[in-house]
PDB file of N, CA and C in Angstrom:
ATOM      1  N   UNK A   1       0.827  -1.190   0.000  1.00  0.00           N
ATOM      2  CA  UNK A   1       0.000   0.000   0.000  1.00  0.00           C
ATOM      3  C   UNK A   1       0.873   1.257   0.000  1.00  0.00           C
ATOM      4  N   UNK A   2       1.999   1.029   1.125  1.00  0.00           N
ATOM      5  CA  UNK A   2       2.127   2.600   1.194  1.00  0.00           C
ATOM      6  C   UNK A   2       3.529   2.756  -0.235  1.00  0.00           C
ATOM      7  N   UNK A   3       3.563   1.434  -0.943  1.00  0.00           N
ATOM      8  CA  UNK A   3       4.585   1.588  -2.253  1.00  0.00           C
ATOM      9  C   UNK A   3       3.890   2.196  -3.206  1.00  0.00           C
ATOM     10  N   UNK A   4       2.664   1.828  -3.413  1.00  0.00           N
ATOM     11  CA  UNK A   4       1.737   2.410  -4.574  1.00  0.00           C
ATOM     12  C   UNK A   4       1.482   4.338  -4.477  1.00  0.00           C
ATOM     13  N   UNK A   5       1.268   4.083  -2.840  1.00  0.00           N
ATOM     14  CA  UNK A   5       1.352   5.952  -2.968  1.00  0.00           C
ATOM     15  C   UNK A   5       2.724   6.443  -2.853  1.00  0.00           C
ATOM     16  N   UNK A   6       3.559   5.799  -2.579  1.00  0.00           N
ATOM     17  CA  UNK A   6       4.939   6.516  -2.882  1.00  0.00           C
ATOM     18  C   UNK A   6       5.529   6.520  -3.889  1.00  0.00           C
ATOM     19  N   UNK A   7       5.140   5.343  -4.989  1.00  0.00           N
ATOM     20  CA  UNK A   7       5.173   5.705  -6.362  1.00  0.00           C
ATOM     21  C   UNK A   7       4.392   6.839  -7.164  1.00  0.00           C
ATOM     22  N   UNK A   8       2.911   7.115  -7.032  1.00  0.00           N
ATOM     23  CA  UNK A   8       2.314   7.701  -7.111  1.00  0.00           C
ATOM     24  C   UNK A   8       2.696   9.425  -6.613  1.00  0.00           C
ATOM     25  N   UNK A   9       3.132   9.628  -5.848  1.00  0.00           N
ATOM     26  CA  UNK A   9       3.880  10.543  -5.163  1.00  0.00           C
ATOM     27  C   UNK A   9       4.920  10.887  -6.077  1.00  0.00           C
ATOM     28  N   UNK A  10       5.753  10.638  -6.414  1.00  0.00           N
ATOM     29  CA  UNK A  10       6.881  10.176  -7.194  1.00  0.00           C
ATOM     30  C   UNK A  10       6.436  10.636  -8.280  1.00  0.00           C
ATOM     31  N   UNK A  11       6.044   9.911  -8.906  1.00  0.00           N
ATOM     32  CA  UNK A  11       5.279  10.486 -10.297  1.00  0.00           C
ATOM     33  C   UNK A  11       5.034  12.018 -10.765  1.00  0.00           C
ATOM     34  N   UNK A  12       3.617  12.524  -9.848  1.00  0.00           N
ATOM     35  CA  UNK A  12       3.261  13.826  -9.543  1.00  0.00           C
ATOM     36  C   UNK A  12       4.776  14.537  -9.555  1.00  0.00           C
ATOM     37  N   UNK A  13       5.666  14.413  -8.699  1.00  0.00           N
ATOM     38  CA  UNK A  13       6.573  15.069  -8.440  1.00  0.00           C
ATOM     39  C   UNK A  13       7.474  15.185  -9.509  1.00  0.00           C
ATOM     40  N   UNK A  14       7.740  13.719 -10.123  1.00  0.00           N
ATOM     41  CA  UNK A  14       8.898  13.849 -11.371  1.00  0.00           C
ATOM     42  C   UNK A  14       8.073  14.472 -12.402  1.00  0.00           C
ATOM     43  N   UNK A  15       6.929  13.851 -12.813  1.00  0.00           N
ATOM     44  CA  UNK A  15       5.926  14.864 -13.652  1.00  0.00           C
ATOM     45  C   UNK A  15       5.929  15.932 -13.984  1.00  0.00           C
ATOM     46  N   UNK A  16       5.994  16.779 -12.873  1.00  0.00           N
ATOM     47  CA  UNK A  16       5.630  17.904 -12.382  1.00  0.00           C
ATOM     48  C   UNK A  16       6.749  18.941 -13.149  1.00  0.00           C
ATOM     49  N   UNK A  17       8.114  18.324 -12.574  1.00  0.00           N
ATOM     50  CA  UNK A  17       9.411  18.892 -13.257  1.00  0.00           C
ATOM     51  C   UNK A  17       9.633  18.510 -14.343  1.00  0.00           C
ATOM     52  N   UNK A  18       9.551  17.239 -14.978  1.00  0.00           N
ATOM     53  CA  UNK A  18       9.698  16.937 -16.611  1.00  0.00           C
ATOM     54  C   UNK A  18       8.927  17.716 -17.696  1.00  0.00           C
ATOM     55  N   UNK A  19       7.282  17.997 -16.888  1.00  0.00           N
ATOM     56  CA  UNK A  19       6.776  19.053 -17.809  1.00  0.00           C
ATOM     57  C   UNK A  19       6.803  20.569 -17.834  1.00  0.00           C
ATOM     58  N   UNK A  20       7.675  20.873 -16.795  1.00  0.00           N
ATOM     59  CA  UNK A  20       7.513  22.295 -16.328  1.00  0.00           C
ATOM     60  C   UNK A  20       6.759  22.634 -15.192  1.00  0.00           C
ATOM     61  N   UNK A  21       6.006  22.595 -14.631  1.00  0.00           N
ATOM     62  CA  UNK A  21       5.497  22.340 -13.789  1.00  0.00           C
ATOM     63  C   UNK A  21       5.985  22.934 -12.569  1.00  0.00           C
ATOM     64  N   UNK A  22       7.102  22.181 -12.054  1.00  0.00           N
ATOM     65  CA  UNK A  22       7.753  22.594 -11.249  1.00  0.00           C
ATOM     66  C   UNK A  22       8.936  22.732 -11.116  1.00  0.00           C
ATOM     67  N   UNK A  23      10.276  22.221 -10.686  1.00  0.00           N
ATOM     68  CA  UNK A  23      11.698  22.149 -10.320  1.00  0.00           C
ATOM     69  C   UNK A  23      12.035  21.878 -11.625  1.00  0.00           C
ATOM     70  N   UNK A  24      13.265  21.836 -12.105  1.00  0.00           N
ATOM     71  CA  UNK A  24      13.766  21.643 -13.712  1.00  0.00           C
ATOM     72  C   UNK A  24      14.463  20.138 -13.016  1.00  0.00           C
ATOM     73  N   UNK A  25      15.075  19.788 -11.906  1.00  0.00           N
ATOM     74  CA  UNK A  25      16.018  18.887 -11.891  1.00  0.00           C
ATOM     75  C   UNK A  25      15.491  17.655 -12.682  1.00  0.00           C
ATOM     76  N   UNK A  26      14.945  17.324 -13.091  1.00  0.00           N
ATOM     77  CA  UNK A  26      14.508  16.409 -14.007  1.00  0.00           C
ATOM     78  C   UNK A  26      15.173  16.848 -15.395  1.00  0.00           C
ATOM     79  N   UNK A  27      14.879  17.189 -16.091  1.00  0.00           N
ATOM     80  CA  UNK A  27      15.492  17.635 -16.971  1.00  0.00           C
ATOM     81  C   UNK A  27      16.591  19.332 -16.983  1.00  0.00           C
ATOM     82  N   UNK A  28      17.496  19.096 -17.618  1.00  0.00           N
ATOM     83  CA  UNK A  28      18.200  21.011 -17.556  1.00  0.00           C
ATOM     84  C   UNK A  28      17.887  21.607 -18.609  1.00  0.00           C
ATOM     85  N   UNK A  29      18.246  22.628 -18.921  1.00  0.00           N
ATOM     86  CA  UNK A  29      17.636  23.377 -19.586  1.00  0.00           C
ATOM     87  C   UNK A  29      17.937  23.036 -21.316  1.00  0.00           C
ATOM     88  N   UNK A  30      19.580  22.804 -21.102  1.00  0.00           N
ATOM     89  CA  UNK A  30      19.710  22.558 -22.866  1.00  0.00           C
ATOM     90  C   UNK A  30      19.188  20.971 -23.351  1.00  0.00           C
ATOM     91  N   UNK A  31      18.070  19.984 -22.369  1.00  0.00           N
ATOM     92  CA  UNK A  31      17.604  19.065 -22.717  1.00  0.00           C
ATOM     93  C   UNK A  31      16.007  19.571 -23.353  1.00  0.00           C
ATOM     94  N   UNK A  32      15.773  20.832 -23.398  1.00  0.00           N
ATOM     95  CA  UNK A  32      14.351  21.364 -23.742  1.00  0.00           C
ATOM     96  C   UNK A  32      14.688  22.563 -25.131  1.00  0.00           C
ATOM     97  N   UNK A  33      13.557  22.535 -25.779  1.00  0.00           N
ATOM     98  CA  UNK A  33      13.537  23.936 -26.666  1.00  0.00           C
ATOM     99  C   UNK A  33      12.344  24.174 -26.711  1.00  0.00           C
ATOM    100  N   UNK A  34      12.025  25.284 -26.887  1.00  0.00           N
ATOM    101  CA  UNK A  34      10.501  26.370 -27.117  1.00  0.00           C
ATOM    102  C   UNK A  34       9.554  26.129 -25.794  1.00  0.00           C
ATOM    103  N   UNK A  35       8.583  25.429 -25.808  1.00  0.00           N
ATOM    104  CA  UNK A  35       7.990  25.286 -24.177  1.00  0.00           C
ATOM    105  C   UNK A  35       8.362  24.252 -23.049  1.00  0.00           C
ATOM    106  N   UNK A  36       8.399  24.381 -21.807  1.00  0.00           N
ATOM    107  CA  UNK A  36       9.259  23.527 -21.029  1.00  0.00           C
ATOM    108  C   UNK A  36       8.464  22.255 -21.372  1.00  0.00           C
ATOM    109  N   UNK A  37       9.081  21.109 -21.473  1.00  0.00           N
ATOM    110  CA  UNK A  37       9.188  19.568 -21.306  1.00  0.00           C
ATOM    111  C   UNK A  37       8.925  19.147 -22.941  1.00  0.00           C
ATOM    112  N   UNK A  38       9.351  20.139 -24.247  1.00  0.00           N
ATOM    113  CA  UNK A  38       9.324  19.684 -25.356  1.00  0.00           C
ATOM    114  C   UNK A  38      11.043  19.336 -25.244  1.00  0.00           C
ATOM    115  N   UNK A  39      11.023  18.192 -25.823  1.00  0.00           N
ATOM    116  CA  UNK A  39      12.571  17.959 -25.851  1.00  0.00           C
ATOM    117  C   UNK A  39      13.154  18.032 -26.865  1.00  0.00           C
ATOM    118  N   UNK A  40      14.653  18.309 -27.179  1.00  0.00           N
ATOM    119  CA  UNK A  40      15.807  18.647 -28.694  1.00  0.00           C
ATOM    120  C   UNK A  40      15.491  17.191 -29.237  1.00  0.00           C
ATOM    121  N   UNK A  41      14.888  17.268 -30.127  1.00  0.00           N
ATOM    122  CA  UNK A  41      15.505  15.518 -30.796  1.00  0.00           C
ATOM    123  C   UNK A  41      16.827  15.667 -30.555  1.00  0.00           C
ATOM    124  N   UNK A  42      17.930  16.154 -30.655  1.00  0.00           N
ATOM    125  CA  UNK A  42      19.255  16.175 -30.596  1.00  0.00           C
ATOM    126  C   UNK A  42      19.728  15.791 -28.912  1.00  0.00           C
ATOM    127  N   UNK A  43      18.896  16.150 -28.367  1.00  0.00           N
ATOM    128  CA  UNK A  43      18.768  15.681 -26.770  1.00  0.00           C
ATOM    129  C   UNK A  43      18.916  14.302 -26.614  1.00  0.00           C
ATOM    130  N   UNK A  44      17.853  14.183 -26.899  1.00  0.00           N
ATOM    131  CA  UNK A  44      16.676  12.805 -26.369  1.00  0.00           C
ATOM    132  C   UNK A  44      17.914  11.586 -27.155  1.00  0.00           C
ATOM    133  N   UNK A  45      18.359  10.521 -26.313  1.00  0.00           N
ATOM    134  CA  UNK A  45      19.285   9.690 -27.221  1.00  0.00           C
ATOM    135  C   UNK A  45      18.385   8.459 -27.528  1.00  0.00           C
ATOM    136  N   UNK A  46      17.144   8.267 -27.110  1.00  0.00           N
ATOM    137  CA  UNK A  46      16.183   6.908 -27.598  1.00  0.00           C
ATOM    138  C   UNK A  46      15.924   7.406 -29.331  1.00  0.00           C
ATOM    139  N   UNK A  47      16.226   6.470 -29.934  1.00  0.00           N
ATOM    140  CA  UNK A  47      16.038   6.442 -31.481  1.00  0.00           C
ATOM    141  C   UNK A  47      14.288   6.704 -31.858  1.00  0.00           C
ATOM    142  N   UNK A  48      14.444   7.672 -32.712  1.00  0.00           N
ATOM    143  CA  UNK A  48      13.283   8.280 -33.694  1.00  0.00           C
ATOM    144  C   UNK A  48      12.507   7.319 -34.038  1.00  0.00           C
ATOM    145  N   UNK A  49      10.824   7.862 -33.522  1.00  0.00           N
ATOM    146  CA  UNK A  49      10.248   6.519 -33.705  1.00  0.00           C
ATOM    147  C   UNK A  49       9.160   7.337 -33.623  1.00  0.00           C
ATOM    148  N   UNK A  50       7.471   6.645 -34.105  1.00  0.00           N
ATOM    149  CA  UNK A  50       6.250   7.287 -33.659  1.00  0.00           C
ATOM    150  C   UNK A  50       5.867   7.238 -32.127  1.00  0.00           C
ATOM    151  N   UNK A  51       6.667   6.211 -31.548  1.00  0.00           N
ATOM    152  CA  UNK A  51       6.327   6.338 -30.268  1.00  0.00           C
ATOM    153  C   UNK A  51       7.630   6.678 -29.072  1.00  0.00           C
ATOM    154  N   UNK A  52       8.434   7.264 -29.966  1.00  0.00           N
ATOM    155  CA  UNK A  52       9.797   7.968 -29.193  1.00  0.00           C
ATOM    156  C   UNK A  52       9.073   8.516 -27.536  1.00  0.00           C
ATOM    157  N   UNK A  53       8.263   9.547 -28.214  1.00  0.00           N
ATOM    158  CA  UNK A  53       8.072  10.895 -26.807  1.00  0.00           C
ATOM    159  C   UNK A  53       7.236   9.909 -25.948  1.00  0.00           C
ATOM    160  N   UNK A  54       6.023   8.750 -26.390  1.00  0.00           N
ATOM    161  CA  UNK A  54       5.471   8.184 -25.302  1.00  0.00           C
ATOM    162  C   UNK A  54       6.456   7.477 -24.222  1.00  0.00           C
ATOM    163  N   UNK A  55       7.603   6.644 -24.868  1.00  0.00           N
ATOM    164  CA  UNK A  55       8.212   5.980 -24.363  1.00  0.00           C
ATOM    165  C   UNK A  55       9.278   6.778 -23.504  1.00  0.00           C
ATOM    166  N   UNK A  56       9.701   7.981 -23.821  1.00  0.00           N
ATOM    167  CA  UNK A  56      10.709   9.051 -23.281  1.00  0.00           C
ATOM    168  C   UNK A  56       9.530   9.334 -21.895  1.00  0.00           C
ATOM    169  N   UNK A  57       8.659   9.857 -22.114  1.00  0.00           N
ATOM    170  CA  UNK A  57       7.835  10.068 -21.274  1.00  0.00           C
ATOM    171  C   UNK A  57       6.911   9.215 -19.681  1.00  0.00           C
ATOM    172  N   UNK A  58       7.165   7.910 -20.126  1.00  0.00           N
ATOM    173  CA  UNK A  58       6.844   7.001 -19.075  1.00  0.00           C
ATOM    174  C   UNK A  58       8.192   7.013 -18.410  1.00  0.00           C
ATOM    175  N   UNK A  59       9.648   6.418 -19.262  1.00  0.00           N
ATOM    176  CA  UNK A  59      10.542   5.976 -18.614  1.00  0.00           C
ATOM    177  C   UNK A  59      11.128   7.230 -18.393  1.00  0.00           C
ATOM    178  N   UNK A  60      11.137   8.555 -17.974  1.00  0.00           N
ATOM    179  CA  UNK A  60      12.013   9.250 -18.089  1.00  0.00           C
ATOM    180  C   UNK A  60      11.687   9.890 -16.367  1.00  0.00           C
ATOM    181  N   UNK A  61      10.358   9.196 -15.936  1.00  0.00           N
ATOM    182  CA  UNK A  61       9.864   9.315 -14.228  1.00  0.00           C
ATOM    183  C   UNK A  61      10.434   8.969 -14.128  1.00  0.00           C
ATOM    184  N   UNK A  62      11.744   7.788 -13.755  1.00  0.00           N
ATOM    185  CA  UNK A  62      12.384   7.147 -12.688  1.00  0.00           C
ATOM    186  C   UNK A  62      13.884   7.225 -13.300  1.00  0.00           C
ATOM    187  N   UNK A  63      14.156   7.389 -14.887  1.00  0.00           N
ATOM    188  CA  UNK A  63      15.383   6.745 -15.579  1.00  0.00           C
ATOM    189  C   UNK A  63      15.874   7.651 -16.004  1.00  0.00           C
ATOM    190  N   UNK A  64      17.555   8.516 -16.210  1.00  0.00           N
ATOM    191  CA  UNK A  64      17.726   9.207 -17.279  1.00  0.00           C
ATOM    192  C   UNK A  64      17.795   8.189 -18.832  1.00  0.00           C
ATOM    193  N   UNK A  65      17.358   9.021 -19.828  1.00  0.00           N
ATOM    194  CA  UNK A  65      17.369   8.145 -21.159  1.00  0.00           C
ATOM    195  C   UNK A  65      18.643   7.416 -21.304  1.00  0.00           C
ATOM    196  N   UNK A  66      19.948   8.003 -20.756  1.00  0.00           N
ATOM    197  CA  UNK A  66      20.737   7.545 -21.994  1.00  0.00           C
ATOM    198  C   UNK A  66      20.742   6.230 -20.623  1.00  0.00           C
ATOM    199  N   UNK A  67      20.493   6.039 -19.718  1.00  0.00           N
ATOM    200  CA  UNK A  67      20.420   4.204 -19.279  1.00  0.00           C
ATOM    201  C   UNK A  67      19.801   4.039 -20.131  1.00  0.00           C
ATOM    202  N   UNK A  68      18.372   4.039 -20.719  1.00  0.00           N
ATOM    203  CA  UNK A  68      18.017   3.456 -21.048  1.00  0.00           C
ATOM    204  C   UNK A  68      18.217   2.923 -22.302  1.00  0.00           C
ATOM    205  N   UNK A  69      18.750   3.898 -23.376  1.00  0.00           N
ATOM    206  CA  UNK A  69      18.879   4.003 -24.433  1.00  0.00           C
ATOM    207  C   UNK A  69      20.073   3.156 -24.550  1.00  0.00           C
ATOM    208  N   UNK A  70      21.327   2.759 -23.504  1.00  0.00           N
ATOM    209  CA  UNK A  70      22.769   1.806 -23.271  1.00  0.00           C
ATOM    210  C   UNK A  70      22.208   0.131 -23.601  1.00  0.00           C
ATOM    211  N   UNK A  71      20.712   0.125 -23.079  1.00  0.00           N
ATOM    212  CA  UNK A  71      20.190  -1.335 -22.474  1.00  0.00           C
ATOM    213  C   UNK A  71      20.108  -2.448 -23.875  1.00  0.00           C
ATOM    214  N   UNK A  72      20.052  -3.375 -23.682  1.00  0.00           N
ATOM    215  CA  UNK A  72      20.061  -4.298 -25.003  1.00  0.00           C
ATOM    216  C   UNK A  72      19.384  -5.127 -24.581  1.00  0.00           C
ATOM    217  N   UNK A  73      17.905  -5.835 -24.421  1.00  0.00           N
ATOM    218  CA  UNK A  73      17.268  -7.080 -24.017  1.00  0.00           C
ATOM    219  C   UNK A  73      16.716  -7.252 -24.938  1.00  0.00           C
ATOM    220  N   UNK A  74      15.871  -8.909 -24.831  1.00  0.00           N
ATOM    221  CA  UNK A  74      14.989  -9.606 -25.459  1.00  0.00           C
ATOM    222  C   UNK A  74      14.139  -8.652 -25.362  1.00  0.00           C
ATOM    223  N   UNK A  75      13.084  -9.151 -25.978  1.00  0.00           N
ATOM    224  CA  UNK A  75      11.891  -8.476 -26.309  1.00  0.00           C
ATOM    225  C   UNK A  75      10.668  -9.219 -24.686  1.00  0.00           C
ATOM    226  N   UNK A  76      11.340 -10.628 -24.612  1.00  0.00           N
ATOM    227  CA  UNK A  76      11.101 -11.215 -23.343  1.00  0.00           C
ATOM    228  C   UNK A  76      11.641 -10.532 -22.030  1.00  0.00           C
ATOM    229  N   UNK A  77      12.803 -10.201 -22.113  1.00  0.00           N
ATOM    230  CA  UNK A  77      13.457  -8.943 -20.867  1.00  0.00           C
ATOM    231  C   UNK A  77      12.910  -7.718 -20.527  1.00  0.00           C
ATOM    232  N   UNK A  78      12.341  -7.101 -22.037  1.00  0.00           N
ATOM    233  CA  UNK A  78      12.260  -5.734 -21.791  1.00  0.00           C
ATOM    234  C   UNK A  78      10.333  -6.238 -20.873  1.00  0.00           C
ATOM    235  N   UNK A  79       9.828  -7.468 -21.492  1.00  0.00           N
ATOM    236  CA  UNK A  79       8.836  -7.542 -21.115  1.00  0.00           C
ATOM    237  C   UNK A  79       8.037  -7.468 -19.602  1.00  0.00           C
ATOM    238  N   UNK A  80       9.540  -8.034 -19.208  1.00  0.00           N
ATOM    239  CA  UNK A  80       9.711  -8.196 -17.490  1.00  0.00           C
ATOM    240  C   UNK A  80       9.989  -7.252 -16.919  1.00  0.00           C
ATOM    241  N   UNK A  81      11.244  -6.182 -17.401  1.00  0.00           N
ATOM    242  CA  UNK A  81      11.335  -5.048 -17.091  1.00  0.00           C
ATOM    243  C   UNK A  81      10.130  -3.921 -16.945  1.00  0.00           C
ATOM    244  N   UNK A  82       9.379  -4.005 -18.075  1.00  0.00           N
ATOM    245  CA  UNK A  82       8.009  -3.175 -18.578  1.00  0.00           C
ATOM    246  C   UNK A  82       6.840  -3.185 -17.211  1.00  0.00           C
ATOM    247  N   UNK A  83       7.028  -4.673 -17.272  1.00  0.00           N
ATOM    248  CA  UNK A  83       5.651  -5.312 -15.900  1.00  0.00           C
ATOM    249  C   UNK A  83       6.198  -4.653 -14.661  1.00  0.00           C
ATOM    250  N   UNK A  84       6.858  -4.928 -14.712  1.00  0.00           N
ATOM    251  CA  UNK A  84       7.910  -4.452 -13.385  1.00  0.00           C
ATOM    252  C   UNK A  84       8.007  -2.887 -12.884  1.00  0.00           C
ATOM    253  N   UNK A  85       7.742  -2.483 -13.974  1.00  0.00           N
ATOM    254  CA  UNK A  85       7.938  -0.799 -13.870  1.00  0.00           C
ATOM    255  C   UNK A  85       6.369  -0.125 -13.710  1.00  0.00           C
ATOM    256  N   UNK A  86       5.121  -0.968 -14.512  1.00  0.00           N
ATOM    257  CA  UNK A  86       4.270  -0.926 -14.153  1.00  0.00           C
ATOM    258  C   UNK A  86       3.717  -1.037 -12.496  1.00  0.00           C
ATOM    259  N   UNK A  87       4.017  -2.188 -11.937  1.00  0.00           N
ATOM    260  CA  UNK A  87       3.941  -2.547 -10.727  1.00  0.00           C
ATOM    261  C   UNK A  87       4.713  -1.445  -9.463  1.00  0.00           C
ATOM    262  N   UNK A  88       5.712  -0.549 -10.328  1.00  0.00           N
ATOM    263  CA  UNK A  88       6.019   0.194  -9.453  1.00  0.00           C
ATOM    264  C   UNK A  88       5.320   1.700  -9.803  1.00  0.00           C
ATOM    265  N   UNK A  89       4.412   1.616 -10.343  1.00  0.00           N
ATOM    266  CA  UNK A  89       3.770   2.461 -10.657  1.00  0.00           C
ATOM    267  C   UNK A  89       3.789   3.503 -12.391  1.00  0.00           C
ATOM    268  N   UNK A  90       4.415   2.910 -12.754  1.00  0.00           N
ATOM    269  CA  UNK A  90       4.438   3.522 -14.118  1.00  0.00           C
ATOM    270  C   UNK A  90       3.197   3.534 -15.306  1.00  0.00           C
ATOM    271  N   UNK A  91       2.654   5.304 -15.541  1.00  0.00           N
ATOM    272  CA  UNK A  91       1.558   4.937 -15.910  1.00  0.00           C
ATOM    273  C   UNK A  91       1.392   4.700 -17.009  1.00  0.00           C
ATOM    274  N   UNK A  92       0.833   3.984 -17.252  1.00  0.00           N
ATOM    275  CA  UNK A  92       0.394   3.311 -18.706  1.00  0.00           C
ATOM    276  C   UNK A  92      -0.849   3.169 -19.218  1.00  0.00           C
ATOM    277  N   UNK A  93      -1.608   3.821 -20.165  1.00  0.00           N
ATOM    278  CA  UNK A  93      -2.739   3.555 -20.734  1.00  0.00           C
ATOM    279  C   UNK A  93      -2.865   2.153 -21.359  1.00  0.00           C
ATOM    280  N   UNK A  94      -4.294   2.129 -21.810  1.00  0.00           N
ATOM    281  CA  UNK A  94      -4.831   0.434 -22.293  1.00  0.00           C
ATOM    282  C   UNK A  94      -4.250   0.651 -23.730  1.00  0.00           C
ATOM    283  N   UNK A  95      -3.060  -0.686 -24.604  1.00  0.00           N
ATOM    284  CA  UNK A  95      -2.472  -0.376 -25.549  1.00  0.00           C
ATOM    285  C   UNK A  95      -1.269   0.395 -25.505  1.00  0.00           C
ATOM    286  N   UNK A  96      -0.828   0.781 -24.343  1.00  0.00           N
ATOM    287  CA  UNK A  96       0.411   1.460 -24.204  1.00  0.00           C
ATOM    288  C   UNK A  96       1.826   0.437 -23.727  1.00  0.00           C
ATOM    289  N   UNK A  97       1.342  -0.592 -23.287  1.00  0.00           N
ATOM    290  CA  UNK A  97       2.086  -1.629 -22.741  1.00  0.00           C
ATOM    291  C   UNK A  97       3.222  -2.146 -24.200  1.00  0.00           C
ATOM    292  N   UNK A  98       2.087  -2.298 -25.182  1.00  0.00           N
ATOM    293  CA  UNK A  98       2.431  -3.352 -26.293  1.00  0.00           C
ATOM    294  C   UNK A  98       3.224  -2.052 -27.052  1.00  0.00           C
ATOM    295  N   UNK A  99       2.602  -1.224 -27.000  1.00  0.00           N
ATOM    296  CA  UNK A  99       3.449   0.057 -28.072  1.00  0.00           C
ATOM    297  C   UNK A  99       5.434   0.046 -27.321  1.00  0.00           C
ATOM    298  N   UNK A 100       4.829   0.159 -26.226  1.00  0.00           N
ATOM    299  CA  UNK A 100       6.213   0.538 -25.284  1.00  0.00           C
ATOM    300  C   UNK A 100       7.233  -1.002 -25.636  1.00  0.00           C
ATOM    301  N   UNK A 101       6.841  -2.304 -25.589  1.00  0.00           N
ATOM    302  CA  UNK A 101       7.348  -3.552 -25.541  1.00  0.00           C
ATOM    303  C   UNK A 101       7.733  -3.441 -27.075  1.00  0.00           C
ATOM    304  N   UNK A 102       6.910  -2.906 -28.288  1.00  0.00           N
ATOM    305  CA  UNK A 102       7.185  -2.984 -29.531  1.00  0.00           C
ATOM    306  C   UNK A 102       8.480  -1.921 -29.553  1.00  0.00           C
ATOM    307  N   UNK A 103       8.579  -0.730 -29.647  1.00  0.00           N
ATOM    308  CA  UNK A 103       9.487  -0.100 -29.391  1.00  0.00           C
ATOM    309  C   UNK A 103      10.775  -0.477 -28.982  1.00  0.00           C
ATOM    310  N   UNK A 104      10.839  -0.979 -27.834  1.00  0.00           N
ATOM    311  CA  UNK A 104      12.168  -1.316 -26.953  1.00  0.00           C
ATOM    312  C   UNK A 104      12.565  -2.624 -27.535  1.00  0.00           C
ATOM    313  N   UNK A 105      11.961  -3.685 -28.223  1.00  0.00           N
ATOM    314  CA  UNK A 105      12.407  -4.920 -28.817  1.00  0.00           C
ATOM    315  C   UNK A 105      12.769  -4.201 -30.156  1.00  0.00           C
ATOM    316  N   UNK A 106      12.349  -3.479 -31.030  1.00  0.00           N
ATOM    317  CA  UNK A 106      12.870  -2.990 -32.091  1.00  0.00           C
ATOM    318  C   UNK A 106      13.944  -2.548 -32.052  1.00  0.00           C
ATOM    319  N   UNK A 107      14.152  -0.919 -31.220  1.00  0.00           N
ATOM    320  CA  UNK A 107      15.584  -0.313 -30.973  1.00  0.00           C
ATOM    321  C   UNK A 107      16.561  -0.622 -30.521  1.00  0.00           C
ATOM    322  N   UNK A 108      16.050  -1.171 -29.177  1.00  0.00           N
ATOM    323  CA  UNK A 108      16.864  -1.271 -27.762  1.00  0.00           C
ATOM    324  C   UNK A 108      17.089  -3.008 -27.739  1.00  0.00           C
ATOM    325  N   UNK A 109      16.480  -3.988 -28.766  1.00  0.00           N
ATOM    326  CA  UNK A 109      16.813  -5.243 -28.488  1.00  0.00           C
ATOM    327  C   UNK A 109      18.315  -5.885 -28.772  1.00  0.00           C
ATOM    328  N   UNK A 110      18.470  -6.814 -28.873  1.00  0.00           N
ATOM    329  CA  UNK A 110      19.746  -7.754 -28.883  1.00  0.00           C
ATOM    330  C   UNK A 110      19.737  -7.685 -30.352  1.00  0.00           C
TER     331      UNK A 110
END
């Protein structure tokens, strides 16, 4: 119980600064151009995709990109990883799971 609201907590808070919102420490300044939490493609090191900014955008609450963007798994790894990040609260719409798993087995796989 009290993991779900401290993830939740968490969220709001990293949220908050990734979109402008509040504190920048989430992102600095030369990671943004024109309104706060649009990011430089030249920034952002996850590879150009239709679902780049969704996926920048879930994982970027808890992760800086370029971990993520270093990572190399199965499409079975990232799957476990994905659930996993869910469970710690990462929000995800219905259909956002499979977009995010398609993505990361494409770019980021072995």
């Amino acid at each position: 119980m009290w993991r779900s609201r401290l993830a939740r907590s968490l969220t709001a808070l990293v949220l908050g600064g990734a979109l402008g919102w509040g504190g920048s420490w989430v992102a600095g300044p030369r990671d943004r151009v024109g309104p706060p939490g649009v990011w430089a493609q030249d920034a952002n090191p996850l590879p150009r995709d239709r679902d780049q900014q969704m996926v920048t955008g879930r994982c970027i609450i808890c992760h800086s990109l370029e971990m993520i963007a270093q990572q190399r798994q199965t499409r079975e790894e990232w799957a476990a990883i994905v659930d996993r990040m869910i469970t710690y609260g990462m929000p995800v719409q219905p259909g956002e799971r499979e977009r995010i798993l398609a993505y990361l087995a494409k770019h980021l796989g072995q």
